[in-house]
Protein backbone atom coordinates (compact mmCIF):
# COMPACT_ATOMS: atom_id res chain seq x y z
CA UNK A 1 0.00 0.00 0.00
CA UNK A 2 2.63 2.16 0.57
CA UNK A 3 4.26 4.56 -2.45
CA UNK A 4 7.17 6.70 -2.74
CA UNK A 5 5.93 10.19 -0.64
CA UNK A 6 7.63 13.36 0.40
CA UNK A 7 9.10 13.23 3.60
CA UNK A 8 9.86 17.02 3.66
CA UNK A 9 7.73 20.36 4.33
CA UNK A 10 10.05 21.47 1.73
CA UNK A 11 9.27 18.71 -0.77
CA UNK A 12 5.46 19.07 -0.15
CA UNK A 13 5.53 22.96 -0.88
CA UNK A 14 6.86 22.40 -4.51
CA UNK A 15 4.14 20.03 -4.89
CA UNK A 16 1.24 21.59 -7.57
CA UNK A 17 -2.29 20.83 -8.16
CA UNK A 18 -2.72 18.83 -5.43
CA UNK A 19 -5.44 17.04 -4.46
CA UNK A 20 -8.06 18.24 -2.55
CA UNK A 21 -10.64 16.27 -0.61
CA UNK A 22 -13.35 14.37 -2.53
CA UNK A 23 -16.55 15.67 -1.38
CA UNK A 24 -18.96 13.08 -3.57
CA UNK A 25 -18.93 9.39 -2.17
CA UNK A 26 -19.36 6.73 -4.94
CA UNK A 27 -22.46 4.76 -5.24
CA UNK A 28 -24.15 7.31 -2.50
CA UNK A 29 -22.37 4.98 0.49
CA UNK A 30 -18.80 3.99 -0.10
CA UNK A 31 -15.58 6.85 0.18
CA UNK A 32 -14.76 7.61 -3.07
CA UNK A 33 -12.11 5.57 -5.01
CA UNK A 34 -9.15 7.91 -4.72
CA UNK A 35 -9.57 7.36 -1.07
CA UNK A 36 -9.17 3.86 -1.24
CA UNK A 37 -6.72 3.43 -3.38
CA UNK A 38 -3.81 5.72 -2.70
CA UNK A 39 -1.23 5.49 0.27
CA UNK A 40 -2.11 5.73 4.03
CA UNK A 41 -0.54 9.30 4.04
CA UNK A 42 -0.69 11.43 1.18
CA UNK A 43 -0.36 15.24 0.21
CA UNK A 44 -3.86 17.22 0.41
CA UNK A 45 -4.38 20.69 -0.72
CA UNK A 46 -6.68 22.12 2.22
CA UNK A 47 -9.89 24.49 1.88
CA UNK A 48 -8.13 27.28 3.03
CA UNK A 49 -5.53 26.92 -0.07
CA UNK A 50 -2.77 25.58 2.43
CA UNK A 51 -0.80 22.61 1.87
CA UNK A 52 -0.72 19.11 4.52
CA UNK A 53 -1.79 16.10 4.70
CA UNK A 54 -4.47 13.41 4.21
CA UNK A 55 -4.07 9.75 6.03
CA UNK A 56 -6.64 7.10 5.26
CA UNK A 57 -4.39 4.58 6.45
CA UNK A 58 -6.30 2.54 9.60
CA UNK A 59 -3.32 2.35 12.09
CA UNK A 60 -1.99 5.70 10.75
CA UNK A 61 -5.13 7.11 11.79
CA UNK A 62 -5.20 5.73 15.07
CA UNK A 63 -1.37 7.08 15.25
CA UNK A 64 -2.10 10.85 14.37
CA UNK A 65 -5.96 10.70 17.05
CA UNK A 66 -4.03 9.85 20.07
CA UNK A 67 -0.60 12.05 19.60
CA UNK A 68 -0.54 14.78 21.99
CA UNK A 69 2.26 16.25 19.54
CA UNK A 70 -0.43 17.02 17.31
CA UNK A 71 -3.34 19.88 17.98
CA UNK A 72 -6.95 19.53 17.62
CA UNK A 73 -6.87 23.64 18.42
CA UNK A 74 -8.69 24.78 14.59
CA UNK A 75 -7.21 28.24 14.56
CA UNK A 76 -3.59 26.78 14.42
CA UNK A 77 -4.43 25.44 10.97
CA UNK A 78 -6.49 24.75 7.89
CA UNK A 79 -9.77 22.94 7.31
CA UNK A 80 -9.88 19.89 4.42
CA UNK A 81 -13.46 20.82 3.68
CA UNK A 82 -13.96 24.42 4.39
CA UNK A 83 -11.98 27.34 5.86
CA UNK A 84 -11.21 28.10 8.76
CA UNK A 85 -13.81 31.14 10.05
CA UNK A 86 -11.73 33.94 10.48
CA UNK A 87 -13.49 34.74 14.31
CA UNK A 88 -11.67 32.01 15.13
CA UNK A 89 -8.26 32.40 13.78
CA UNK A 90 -8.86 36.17 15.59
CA UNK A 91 -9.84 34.59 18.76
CA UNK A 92 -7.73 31.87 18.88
CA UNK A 93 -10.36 30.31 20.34
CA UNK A 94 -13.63 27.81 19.14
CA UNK A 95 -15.40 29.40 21.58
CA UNK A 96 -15.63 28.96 25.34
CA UNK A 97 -16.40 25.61 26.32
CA UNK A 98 -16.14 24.21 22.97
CA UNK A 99 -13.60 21.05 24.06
CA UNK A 100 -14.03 19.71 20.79
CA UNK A 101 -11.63 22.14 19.64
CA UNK A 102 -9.17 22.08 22.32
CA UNK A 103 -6.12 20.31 23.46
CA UNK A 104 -5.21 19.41 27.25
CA UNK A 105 -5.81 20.55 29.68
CA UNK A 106 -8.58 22.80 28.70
CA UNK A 107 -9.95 19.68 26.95
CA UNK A 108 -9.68 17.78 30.12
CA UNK A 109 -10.92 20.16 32.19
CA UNK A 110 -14.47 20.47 30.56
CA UNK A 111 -15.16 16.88 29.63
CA UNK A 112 -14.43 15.92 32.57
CA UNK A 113 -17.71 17.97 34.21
CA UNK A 114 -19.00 15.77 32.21
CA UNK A 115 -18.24 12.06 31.71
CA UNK A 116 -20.07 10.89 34.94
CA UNK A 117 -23.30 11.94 32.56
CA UNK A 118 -22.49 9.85 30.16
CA UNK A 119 -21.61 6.42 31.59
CA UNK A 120 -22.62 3.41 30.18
CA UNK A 121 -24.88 2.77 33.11
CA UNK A 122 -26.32 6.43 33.09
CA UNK A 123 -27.22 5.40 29.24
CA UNK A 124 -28.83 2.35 30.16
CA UNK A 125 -31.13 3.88 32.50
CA UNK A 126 -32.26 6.28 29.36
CA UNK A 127 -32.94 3.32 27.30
CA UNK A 128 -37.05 3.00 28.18
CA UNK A 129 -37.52 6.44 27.77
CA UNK A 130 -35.95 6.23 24.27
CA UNK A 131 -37.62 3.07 23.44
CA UNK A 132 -41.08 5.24 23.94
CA UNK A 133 -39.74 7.96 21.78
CA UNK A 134 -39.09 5.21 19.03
CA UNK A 135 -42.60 4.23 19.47
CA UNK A 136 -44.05 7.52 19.23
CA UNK A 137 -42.16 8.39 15.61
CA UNK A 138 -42.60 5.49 14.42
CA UNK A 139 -46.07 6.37 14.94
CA UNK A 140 -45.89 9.81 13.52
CA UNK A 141 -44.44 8.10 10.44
CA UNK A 142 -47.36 5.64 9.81
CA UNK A 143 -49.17 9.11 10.35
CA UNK A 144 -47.71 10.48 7.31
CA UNK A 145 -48.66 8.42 5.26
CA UNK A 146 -47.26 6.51 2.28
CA UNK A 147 -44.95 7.79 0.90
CA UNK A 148 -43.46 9.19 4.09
CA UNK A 149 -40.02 11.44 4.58
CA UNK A 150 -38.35 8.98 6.98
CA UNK A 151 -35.47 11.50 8.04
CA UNK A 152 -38.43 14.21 8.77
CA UNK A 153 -40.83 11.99 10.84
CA UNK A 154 -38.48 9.46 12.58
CA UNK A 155 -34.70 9.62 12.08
CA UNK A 156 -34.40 13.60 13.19
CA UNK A 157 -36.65 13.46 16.19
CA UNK A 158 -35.86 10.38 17.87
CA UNK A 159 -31.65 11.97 18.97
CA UNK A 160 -32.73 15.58 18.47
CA UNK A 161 -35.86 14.75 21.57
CA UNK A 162 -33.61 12.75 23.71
CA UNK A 163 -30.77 15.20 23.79
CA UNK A 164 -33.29 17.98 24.72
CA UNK A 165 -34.67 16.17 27.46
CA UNK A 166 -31.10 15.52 28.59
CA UNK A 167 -30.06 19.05 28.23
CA UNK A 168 -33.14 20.45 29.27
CA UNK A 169 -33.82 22.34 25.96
CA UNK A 170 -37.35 22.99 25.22
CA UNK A 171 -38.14 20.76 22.37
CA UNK A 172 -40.27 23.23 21.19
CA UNK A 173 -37.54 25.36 20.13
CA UNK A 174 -36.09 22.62 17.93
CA UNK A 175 -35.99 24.26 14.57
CA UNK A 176 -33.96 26.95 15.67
CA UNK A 177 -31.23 24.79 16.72
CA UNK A 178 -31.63 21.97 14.15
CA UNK A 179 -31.69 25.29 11.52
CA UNK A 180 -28.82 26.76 12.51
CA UNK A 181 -26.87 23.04 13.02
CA UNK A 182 -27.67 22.80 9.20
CA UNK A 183 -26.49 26.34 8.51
CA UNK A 184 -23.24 25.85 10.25
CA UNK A 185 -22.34 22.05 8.83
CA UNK A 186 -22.88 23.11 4.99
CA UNK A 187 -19.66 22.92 3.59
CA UNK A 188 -19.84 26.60 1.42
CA UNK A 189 -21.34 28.48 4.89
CA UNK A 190 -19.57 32.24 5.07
CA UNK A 191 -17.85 33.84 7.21
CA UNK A 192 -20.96 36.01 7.80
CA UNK A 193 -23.26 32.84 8.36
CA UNK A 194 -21.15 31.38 10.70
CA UNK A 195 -20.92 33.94 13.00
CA UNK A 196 -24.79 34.70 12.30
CA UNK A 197 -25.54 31.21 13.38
CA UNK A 198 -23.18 31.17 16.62
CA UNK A 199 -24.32 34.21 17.75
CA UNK A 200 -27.84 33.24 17.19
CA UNK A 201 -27.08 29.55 19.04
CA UNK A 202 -25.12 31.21 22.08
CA UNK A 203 -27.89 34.17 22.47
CA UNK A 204 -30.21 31.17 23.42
CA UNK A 205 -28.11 28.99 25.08
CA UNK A 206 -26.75 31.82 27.57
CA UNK A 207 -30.51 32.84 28.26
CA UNK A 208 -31.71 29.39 28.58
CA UNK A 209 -28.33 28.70 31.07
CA UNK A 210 -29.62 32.27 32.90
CA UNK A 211 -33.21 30.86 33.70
CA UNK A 212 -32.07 27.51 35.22
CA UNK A 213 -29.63 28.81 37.08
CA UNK A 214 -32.99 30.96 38.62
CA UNK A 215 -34.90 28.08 38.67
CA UNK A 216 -32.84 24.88 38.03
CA UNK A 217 -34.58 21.69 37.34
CA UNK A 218 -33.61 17.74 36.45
CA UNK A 219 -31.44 18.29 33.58
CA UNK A 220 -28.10 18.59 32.50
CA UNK A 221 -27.61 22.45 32.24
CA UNK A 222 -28.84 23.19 35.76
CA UNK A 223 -26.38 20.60 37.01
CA UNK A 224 -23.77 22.53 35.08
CA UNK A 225 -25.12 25.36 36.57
CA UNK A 226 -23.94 23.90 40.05
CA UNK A 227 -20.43 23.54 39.03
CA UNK A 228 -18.41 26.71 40.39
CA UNK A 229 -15.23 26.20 37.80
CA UNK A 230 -17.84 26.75 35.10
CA UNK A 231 -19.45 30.37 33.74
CA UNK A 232 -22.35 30.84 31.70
CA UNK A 233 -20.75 31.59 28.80
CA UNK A 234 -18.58 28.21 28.72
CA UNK A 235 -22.30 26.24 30.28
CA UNK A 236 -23.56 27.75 26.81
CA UNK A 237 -21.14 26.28 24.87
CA UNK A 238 -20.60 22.62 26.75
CA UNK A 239 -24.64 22.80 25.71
CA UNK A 240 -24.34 24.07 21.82
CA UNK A 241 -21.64 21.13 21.35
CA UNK A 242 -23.73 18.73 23.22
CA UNK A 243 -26.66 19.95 21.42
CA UNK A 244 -25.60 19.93 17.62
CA UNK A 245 -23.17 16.98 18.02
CA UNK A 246 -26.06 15.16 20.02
CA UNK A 247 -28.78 14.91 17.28
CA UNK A 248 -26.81 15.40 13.66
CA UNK A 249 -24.79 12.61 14.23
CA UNK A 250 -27.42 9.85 15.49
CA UNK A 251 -30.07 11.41 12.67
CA UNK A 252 -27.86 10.44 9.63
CA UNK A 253 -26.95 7.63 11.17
CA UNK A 254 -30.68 6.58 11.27
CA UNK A 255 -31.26 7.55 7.96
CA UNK A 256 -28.45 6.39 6.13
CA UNK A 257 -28.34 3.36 7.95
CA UNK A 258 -31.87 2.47 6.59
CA UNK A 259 -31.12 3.60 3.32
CA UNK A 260 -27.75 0.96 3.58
CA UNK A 261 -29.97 -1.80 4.28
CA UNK A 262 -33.02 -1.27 1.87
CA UNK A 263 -30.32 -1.25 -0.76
CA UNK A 264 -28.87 -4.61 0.62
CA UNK A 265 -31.72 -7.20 0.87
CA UNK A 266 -29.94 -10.01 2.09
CA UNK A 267 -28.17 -7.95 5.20
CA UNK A 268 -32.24 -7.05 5.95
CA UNK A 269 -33.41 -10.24 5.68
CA UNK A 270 -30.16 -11.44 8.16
CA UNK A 271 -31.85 -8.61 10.91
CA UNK A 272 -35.10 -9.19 10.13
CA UNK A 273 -34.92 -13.06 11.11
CA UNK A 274 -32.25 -12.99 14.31
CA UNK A 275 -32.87 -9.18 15.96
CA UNK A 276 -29.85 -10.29 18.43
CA UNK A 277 -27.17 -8.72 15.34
CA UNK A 278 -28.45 -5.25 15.98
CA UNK A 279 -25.96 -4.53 18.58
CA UNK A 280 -23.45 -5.65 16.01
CA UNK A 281 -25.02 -4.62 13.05
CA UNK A 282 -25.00 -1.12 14.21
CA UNK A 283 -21.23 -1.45 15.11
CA UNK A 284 -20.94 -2.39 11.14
CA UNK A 285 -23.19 0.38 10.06
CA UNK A 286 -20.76 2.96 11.93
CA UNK A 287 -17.81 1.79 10.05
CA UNK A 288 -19.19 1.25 7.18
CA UNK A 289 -21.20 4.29 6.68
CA UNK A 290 -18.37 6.55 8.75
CA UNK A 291 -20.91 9.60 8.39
CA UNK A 292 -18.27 11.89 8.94
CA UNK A 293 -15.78 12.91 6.37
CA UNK A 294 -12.76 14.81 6.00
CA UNK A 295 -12.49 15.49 10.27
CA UNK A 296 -11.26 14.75 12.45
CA UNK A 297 -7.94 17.73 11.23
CA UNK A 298 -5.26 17.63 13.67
CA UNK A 299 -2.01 20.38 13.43
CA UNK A 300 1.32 19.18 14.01
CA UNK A 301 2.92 21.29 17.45
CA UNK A 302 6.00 19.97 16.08
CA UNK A 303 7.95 17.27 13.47
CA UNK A 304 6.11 14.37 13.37
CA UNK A 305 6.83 10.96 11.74
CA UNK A 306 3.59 9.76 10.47
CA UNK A 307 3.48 6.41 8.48
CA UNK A 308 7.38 7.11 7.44
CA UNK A 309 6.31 10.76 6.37
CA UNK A 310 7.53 13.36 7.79
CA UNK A 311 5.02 15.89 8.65
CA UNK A 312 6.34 19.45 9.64
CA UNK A 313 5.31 21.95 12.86
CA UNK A 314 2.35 24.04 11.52
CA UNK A 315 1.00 21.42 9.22
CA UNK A 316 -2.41 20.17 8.95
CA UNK A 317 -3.68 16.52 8.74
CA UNK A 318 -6.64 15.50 7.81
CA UNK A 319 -7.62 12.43 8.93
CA UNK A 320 -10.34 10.56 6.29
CA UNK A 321 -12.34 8.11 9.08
CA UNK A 322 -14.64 6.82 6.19
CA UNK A 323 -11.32 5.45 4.63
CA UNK A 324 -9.47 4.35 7.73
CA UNK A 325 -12.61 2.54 8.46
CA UNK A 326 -12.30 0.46 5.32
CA UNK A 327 -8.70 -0.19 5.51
CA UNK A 328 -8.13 -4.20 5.32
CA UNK A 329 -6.34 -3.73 8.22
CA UNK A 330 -9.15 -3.46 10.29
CA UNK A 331 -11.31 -5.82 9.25
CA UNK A 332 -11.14 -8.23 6.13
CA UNK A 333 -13.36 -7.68 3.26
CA UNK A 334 -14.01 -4.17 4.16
CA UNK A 335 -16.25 -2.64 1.44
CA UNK A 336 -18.44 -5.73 2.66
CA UNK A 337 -21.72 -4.75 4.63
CA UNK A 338 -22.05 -7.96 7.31
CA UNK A 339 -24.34 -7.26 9.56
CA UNK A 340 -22.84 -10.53 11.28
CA UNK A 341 -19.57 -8.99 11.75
CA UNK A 342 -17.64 -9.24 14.98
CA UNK A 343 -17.47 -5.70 16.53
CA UNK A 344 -14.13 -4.08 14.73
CA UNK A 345 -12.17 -1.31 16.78
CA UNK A 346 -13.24 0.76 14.19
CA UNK A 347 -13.00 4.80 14.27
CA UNK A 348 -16.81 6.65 13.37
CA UNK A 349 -16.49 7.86 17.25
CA UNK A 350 -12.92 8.93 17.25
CA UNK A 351 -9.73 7.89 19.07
CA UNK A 352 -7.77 8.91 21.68
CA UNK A 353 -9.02 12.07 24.22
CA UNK A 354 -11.45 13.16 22.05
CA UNK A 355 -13.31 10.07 21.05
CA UNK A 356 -16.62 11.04 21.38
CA UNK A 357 -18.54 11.29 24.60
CA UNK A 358 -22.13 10.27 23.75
CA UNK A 359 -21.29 7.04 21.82
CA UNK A 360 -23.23 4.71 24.23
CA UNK A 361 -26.51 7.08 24.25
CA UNK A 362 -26.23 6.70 20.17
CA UNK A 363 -25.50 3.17 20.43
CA UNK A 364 -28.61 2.60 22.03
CA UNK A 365 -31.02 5.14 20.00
CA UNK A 366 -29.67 3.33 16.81
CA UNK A 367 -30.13 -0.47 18.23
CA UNK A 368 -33.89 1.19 19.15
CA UNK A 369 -34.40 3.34 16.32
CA UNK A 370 -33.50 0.02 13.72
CA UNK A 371 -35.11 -2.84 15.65
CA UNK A 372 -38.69 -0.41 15.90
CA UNK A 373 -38.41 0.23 11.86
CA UNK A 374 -38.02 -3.93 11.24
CA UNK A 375 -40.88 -4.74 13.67
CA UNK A 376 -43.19 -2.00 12.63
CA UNK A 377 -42.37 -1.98 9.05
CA UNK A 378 -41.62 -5.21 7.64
CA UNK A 379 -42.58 -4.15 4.48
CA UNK A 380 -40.58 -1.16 4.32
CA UNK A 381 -38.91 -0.15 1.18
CA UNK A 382 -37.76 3.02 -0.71
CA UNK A 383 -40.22 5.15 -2.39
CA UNK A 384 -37.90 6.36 -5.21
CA UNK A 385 -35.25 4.89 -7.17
CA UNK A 386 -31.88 5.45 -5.75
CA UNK A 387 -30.44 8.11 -7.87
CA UNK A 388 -33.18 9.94 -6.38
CA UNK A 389 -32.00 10.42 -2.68
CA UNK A 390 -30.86 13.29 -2.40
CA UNK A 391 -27.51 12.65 -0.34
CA UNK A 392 -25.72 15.14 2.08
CA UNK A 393 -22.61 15.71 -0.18
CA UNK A 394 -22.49 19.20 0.43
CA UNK A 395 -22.66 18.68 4.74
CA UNK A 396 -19.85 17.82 6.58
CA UNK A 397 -22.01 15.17 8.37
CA UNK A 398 -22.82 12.91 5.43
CA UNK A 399 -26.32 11.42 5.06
CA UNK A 400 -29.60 12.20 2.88
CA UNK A 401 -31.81 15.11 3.41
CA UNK A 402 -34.69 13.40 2.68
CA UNK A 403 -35.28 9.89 2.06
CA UNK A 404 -38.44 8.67 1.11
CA UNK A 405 -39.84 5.56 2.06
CA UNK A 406 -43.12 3.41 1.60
CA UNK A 407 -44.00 -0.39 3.25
């Protein structure tokens, strides 16, 4: 797999017309081909017209995610999708309590208010409440009627209701944080709507974080609200992260998921007669789907030897999950669905510090969310050909905006 590479910042900047990343997948699903098919760590040209690197190499991957030598701080480098937004190159700063974007030990300091949330066991105790939220969409879908949007009525609902209940987030207010989550994941959003969308996001948050501090209730921002280290400003921002990260992620999953599987009759049929694979079926769906593309990006603090590569202080990686994910290294016969697969170490939640912190509460609203369609809807099918899905290739979150279905 490997080729002959640069090893030099020097050789990489005399490089021209690089690549830069692929934003269409092939056949709606799969990374596209160039992904697949070069070298775990290649040149990339990045959004922001800078030079680094891409690595869709599996153990390279891992390599780069858990390297405290390299930054996940966004304003020290270049995006592989998008710019940078230059409020945050100003700031120097993702905002406050955006850990997402930060190394240790700011990172450390604000996940951990919050790990003891998000236990397995905490997650467990969600799961009948979640289980009735499945019920009631899948309900609101039969509602529809045939044909019926399945991301509208079911797949956006289901994460985007149990993370307001968690947070304590008036569901009612949902389109104005699922509209500005969609705003602020396109992959051509401004400058200008960036900012218009954080300021719009944090001007809730902060007065939402204001009345339960007055009168604090069950939920997840008034126990922030407890926590002396932490202001309103940063409570505001845990929240937005928590928030956007908490539904967009689960939703596509859902969808595209579905979509996977009504393309793939005999990896239905496999669920449909033994509903004990979910549990591993969904851990196949996450890294075979990988919903998120170029990102993780990580800077280098200083030299780093990547994959025998040498990549320079100041440079930017990108790390392609969808590919690492289908690296024969992980797992044989990776562009395979097999819904019967053992559970891989694969990557769709991350590696290292920042692997993400809600990956048992979507574990269990996708085993829920899949096991309610195939019990409900045994009939269920698409409602248009394919090629007529129209697929998230301009998100950074991958999915379908739509995807109509029938049963």
């Amino acid at each position: 797999m490997n080729a002959p590479m640069p090893t030099t910042h020097d050789d990489l900047r005399d490089l021209h017309d690089l690549p830069s990343y692929p934003k269409e997948r092939d056949d709606y699903i799969n990374p596209a081909r160039s992904l697949l098919t070069g070298p775990p760590i290649s040149p990339l040209r990045f959004a922001g017209g800078s030079t680094g690197w891409l690595v869709t190499g599996y153990h390279e991957a891992r390599e780069v995610l858990r390297d405290p030598r390299f930054s996940a701080e966004r304003w020290r480098g270049d995006d592989a999708m998008r710019p940078v937004p230059e409020s945050i190159r100003r700031d120097r700063s993702s905002g406050a309590g955006s850990f997402l974007a930060m190394d240790a030990p700011q990172h450390g300091h604000y996940r951990g208010q919050l790990t003891r949330y998000f236990t397995v066991r905490r997650m467990r105790e969600l799961e009948a409440r979640i289980e009735d939220i499945v019920a009631d969409q899948l309900d609101a879908l039969e509602a529809a009627g045939k044909p019926a949007d399945l991301v509208r009525h079911f797949a956006l609902p289901i994460p985007s209701l149990v993370i307001c209940e968690m947070l304590g987030v008036p569901y009612e207010e949902r389109e104005l944080f699922q509209s500005v989550a969609a705003r602020l994941l396109r992959q051509d959003r401004t400058d200008a709507e960036f900012v218009a969308g954080k300021t719009e996001l944090d001007t809730f948050l902060r007065t939402l974080v204001e009345a339960k501090r007055k009168d604090p209730r069950d939920d997840l921002i008034s126990l922030l609200t407890a926590v002396d280290e932490l202001d309103d400003e940063e409570i505001g921002g845990i929240a937005g992260l928590l928030l956007i990260a908490g539904h967009e992620t689960t939703t596509n999953m859902l969808s595209l998921g579905t979509f996977a599987l009504l393309r793939d009759p005999e990896q239905l049929e496999r669920l449909r007669a033994d509903e004990s694979l979910l549990p591993q079926a969904v851990e196949e769906l996450l890294r075979y789907l990988s919903i998120v593309n170029a990102f993780p990006v990580r800077i280098a603090l200083e030299d780093v030897v990547v994959g025998g590569v040498t990549v320079t202080a100041g440079q930017s990686v990108a790390v392609s999950v969808p590919a690492a994910n289908r690296d024969p290294a992980l797992v044989d016969d990776p562009d395979t669905l097999d819904v019967g697969r053992p559970r891989s170490s694969h990557l769709a939640f991350g590696y290292g510090i920042h692997q993400c912190l809600g990956q048992h509460l979507a574990r269990i609203e996708l085993v829920a969310g899949y096991r309610g369609l195939l019990r409900r809807f045994p009939g269920l099918r698409l409602a248009v050909p394919p090629e007529e899905v129209r697929m998230r290739s301009d998100m950074v979150i991958y999915g379908a905006h739509e995807l109509p279905v029938t049963w």
